[in-house]
N, C-alpha and C. Protein backbone atom coordinates (compact mmCIF):
# COMPACT_ATOMS: atom_id res chain seq x y z
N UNK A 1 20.39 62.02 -5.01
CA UNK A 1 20.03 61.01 -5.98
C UNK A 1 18.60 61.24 -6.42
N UNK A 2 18.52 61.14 -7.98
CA UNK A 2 16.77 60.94 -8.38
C UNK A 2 16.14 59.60 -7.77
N UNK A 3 14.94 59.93 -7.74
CA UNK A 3 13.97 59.16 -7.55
C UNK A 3 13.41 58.45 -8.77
N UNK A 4 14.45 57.12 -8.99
CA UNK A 4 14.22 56.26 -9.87
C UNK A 4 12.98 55.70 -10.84
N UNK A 5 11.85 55.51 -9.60
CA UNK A 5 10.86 54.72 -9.75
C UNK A 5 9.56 55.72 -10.27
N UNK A 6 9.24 57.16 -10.95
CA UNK A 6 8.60 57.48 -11.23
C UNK A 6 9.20 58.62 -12.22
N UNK A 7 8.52 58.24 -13.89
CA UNK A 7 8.66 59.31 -14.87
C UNK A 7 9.92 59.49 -15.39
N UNK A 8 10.38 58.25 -15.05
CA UNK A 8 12.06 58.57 -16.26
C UNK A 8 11.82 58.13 -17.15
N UNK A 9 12.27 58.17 -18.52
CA UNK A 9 12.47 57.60 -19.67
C UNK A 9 12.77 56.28 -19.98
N UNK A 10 12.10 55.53 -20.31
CA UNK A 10 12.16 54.15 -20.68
C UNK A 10 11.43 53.27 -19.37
N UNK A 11 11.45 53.59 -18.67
CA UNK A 11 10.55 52.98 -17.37
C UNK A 11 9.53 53.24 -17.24
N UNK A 12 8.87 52.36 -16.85
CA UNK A 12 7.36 51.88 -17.18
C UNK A 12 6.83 51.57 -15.53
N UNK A 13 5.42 51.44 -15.47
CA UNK A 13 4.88 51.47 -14.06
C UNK A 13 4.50 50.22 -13.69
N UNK A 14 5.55 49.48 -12.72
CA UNK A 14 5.55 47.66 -12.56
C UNK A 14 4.15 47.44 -12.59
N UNK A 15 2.93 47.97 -12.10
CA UNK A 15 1.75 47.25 -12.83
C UNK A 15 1.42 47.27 -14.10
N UNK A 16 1.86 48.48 -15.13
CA UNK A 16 1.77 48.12 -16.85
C UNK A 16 3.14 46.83 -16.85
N UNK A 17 4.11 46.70 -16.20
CA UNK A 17 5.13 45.66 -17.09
C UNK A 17 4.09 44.37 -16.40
N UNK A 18 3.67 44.26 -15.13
CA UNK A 18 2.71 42.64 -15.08
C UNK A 18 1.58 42.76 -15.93
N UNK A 19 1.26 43.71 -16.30
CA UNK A 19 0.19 44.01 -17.39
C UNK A 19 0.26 42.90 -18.97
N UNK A 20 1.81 43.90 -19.23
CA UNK A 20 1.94 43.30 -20.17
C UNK A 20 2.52 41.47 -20.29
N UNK A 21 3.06 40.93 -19.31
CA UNK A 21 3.44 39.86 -18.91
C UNK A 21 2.24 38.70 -19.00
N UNK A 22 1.27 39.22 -18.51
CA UNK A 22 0.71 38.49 -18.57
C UNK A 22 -0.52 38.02 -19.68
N UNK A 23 -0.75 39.68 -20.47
CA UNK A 23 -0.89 39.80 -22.07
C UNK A 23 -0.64 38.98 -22.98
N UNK A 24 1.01 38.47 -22.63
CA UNK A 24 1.60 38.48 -23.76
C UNK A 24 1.74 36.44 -23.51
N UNK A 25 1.75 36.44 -21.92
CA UNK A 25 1.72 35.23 -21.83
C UNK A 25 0.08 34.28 -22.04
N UNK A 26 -1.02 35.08 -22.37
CA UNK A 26 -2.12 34.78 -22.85
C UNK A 26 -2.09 34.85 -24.29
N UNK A 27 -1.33 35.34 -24.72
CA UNK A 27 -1.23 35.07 -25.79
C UNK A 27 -0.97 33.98 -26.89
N UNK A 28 -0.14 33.59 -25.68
CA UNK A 28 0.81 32.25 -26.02
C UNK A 28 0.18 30.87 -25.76
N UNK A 29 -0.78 31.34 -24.68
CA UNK A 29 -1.69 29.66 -24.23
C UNK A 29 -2.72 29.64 -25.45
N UNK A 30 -2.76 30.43 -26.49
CA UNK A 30 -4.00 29.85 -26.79
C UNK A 30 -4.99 31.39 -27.36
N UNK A 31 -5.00 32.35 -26.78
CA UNK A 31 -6.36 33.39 -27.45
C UNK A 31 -6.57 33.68 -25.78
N UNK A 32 -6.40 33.37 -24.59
CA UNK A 32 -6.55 33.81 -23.12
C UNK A 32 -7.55 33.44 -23.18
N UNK A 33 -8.38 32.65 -23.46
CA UNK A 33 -9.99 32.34 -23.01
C UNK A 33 -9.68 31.43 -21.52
N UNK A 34 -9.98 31.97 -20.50
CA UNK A 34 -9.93 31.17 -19.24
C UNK A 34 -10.95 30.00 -19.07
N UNK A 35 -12.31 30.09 -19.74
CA UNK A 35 -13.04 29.27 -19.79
C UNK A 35 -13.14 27.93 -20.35
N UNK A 36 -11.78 27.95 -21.18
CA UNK A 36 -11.49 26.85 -22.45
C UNK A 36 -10.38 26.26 -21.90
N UNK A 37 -9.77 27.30 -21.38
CA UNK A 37 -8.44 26.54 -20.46
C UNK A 37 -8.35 25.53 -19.19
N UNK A 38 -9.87 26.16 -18.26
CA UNK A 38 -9.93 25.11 -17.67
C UNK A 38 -10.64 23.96 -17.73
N UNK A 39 -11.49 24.01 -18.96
CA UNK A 39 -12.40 22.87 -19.35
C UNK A 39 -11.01 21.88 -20.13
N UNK A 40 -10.15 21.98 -20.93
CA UNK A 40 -9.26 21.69 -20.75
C UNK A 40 -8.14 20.77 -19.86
N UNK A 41 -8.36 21.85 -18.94
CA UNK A 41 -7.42 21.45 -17.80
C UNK A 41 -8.09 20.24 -16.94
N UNK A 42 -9.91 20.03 -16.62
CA UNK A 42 -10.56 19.07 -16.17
C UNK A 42 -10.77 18.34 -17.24
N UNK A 43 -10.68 18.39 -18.68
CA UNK A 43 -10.68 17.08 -19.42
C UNK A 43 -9.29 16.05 -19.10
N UNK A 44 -8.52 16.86 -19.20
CA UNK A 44 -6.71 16.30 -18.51
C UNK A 44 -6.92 15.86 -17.66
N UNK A 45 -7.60 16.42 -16.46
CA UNK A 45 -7.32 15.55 -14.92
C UNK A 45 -8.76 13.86 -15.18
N UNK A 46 -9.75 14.51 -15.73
CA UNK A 46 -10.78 13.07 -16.01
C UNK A 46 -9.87 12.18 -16.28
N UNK A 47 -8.87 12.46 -17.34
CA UNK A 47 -8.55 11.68 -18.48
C UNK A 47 -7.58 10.97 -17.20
N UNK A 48 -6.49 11.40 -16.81
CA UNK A 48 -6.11 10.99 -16.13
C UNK A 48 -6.35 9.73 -14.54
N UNK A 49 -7.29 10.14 -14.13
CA UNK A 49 -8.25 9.95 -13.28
C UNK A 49 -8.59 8.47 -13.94
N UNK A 50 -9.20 8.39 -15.57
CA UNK A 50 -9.67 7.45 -15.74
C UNK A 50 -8.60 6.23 -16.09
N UNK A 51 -7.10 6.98 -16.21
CA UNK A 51 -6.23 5.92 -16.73
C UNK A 51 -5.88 5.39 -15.37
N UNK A 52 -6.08 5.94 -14.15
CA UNK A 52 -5.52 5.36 -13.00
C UNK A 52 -6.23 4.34 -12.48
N UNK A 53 -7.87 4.69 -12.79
CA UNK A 53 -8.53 3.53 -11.78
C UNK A 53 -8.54 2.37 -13.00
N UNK A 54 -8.14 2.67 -14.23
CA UNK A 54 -7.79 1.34 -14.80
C UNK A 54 -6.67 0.23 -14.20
N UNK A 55 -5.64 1.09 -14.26
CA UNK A 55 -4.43 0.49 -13.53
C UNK A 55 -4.79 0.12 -12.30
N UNK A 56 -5.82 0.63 -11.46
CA UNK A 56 -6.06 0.19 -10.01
C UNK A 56 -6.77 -1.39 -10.56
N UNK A 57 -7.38 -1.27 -11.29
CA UNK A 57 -8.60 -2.33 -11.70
C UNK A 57 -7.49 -3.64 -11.92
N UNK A 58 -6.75 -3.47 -12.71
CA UNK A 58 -5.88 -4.10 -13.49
C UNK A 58 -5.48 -5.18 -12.57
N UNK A 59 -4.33 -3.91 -11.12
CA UNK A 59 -3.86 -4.70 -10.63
C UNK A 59 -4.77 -5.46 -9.60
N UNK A 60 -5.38 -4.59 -9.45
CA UNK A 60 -6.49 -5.79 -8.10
C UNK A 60 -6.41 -7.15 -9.29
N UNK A 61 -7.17 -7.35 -10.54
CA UNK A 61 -7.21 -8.77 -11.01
C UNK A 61 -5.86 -9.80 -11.07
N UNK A 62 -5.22 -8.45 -10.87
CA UNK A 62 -3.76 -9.67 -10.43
C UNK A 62 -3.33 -9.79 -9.55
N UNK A 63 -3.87 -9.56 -8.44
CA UNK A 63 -3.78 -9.48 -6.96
C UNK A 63 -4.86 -10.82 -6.56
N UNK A 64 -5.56 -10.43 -7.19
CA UNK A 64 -6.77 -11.77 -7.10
C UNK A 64 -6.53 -13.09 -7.59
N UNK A 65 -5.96 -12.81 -8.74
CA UNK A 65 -5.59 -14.31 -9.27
C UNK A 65 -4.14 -14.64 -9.25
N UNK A 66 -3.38 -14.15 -8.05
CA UNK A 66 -1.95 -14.44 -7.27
C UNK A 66 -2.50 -14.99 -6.19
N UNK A 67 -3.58 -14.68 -5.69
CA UNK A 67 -4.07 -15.31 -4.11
C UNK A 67 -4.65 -16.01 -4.93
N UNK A 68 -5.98 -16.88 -5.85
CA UNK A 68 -6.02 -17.72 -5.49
C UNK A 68 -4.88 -18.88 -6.05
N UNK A 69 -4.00 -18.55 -7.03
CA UNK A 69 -2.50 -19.43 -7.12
C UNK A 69 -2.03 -19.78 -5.58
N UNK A 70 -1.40 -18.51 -4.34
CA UNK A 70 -1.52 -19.04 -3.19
C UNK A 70 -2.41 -20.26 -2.60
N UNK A 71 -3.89 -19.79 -2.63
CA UNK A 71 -4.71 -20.90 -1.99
C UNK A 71 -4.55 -22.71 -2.77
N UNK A 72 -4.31 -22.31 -3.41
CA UNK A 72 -4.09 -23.80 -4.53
C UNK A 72 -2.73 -24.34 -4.32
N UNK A 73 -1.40 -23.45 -3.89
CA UNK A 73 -0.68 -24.04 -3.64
C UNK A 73 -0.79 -24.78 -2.23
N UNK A 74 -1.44 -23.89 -1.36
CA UNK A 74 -1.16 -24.28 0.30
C UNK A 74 -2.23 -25.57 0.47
N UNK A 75 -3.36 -25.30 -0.23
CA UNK A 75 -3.87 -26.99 -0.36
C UNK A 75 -3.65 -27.81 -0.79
N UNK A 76 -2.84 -27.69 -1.58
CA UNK A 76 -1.77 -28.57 -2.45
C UNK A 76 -0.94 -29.31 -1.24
N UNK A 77 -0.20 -28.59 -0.21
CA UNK A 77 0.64 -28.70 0.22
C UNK A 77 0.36 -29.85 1.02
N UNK A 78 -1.09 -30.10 1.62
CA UNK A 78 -1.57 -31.48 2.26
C UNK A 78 -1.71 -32.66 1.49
N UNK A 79 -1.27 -32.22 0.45
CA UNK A 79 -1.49 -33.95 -0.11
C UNK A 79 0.25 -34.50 -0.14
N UNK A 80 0.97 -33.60 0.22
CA UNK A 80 2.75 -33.96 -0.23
C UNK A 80 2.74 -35.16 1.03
N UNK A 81 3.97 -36.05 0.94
CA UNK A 81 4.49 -36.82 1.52
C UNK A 81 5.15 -36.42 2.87
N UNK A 82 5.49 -35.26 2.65
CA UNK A 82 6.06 -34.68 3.61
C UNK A 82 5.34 -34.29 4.90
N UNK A 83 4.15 -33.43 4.51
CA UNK A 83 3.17 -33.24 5.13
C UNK A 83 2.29 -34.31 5.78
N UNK A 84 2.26 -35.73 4.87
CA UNK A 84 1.44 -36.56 5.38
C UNK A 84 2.45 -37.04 6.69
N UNK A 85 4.16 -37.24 6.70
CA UNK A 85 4.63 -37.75 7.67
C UNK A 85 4.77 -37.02 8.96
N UNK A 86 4.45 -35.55 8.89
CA UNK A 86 4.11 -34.43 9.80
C UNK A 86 3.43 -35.04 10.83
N UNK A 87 2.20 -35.29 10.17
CA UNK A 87 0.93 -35.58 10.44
C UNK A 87 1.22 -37.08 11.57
N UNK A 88 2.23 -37.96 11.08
CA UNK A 88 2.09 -39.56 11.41
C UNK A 88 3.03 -38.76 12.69
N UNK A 89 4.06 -38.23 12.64
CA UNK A 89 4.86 -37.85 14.06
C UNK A 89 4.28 -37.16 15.07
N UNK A 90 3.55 -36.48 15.01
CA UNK A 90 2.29 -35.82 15.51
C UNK A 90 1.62 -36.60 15.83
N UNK A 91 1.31 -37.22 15.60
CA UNK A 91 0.56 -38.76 16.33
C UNK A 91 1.35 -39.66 17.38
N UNK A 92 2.49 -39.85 16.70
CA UNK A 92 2.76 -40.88 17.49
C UNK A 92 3.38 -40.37 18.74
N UNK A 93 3.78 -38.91 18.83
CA UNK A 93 4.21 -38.05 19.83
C UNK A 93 3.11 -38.19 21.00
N UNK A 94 1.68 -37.95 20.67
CA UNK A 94 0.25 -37.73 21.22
C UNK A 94 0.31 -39.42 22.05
N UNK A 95 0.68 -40.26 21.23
CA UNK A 95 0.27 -41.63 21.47
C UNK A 95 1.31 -42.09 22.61
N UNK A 96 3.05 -41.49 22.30
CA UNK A 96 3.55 -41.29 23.36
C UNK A 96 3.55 -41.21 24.73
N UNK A 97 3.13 -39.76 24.72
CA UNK A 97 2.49 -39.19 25.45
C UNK A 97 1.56 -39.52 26.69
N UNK A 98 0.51 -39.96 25.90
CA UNK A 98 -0.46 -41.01 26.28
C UNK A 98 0.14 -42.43 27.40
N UNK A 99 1.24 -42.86 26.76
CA UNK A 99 1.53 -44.30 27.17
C UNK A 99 2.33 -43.81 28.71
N UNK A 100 3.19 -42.96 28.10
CA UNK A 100 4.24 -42.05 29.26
C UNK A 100 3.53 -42.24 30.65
N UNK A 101 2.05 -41.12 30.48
CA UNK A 101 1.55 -40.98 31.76
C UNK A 101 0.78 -42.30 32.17
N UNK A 102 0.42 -43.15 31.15
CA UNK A 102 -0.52 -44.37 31.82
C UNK A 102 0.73 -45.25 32.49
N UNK A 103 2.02 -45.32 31.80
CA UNK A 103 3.06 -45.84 32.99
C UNK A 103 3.16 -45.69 33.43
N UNK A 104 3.18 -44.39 34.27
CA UNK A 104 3.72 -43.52 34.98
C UNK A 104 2.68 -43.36 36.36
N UNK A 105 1.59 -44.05 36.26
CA UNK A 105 0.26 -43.49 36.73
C UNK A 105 0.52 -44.94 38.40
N UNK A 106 0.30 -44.73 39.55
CA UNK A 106 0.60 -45.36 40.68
C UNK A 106 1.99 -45.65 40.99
N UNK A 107 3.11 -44.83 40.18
CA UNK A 107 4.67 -44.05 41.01
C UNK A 107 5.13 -43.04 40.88
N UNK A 108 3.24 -42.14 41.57
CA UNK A 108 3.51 -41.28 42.73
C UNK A 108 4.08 -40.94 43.60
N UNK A 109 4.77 -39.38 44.36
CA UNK A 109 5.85 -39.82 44.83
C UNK A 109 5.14 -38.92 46.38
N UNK A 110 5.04 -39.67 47.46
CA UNK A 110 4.11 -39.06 48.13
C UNK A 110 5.18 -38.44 49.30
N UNK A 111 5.27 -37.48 49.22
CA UNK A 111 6.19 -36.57 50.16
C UNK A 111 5.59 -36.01 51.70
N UNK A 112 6.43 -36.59 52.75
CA UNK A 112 5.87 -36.57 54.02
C UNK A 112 5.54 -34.51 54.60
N UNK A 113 4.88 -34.55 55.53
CA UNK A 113 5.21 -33.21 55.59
C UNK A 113 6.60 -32.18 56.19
N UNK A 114 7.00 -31.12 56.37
CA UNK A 114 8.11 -31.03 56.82
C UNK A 114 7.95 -30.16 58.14
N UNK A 115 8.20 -30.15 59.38
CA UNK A 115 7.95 -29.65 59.92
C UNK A 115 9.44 -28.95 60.78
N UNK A 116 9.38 -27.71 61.14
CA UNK A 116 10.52 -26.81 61.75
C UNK A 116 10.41 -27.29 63.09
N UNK A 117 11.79 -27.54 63.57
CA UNK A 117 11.87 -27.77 65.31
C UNK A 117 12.52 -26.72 65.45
């Protein structure tokens, strides 16, 4: 068998075909100026960059003014009826409580000691 890869007709030397590949694909971006391409390429990422920390900005102000809607509701929530009767059972549980042990207070139950024979 010939030896394919050098001096036949119509075949070319794989570093002239990436040669031209990449020639031809500079061609196509533009004139190949690498210097324009990536000034370019960092105006794109700024640009980008700057549309994000908008959106960051954005949502923090609606993150901010959802909490304080939260805080306004939950103080809200002490003035309801509901909450105020919370409050009165909670008491009278305490006051309970209270009465329970002052009844309760001289029937003590005084247990002798036990001793093993």
């Amino acid at each position: 068998m010939a030896d394919n890869s050098q001096g036949t007709a119509g075949q070319q030397n794989p570093l002239d075909v990436l040669e031209d590949i990449l020639n031809d694909a500079k061609k196509k971006s533009g004139g190949g100026d690498p210097d324009e391409a990536k000034k370019k390429a960092e105006e794109e990422e700024a640009q980008k960059l700057a549309e994000v920390e908008a959106a960051e900005q954005q949502q923090r102000a609606k993150d901010a003014q959802a909490l304080k809607q939260q805080i306004a509701g939950l103080s809200a929530i002490k003035e309801t009826p509901q909450y105020q009767a919370r409050l009165e059972q909670d008491a009278e549980k305490q006051e309970q409580q209270q009465q329970d042990q002052a009844d309760g207070e001289g029937f003590e139950i005084r247990q002798l000691g036990h001793t093993k024979i």
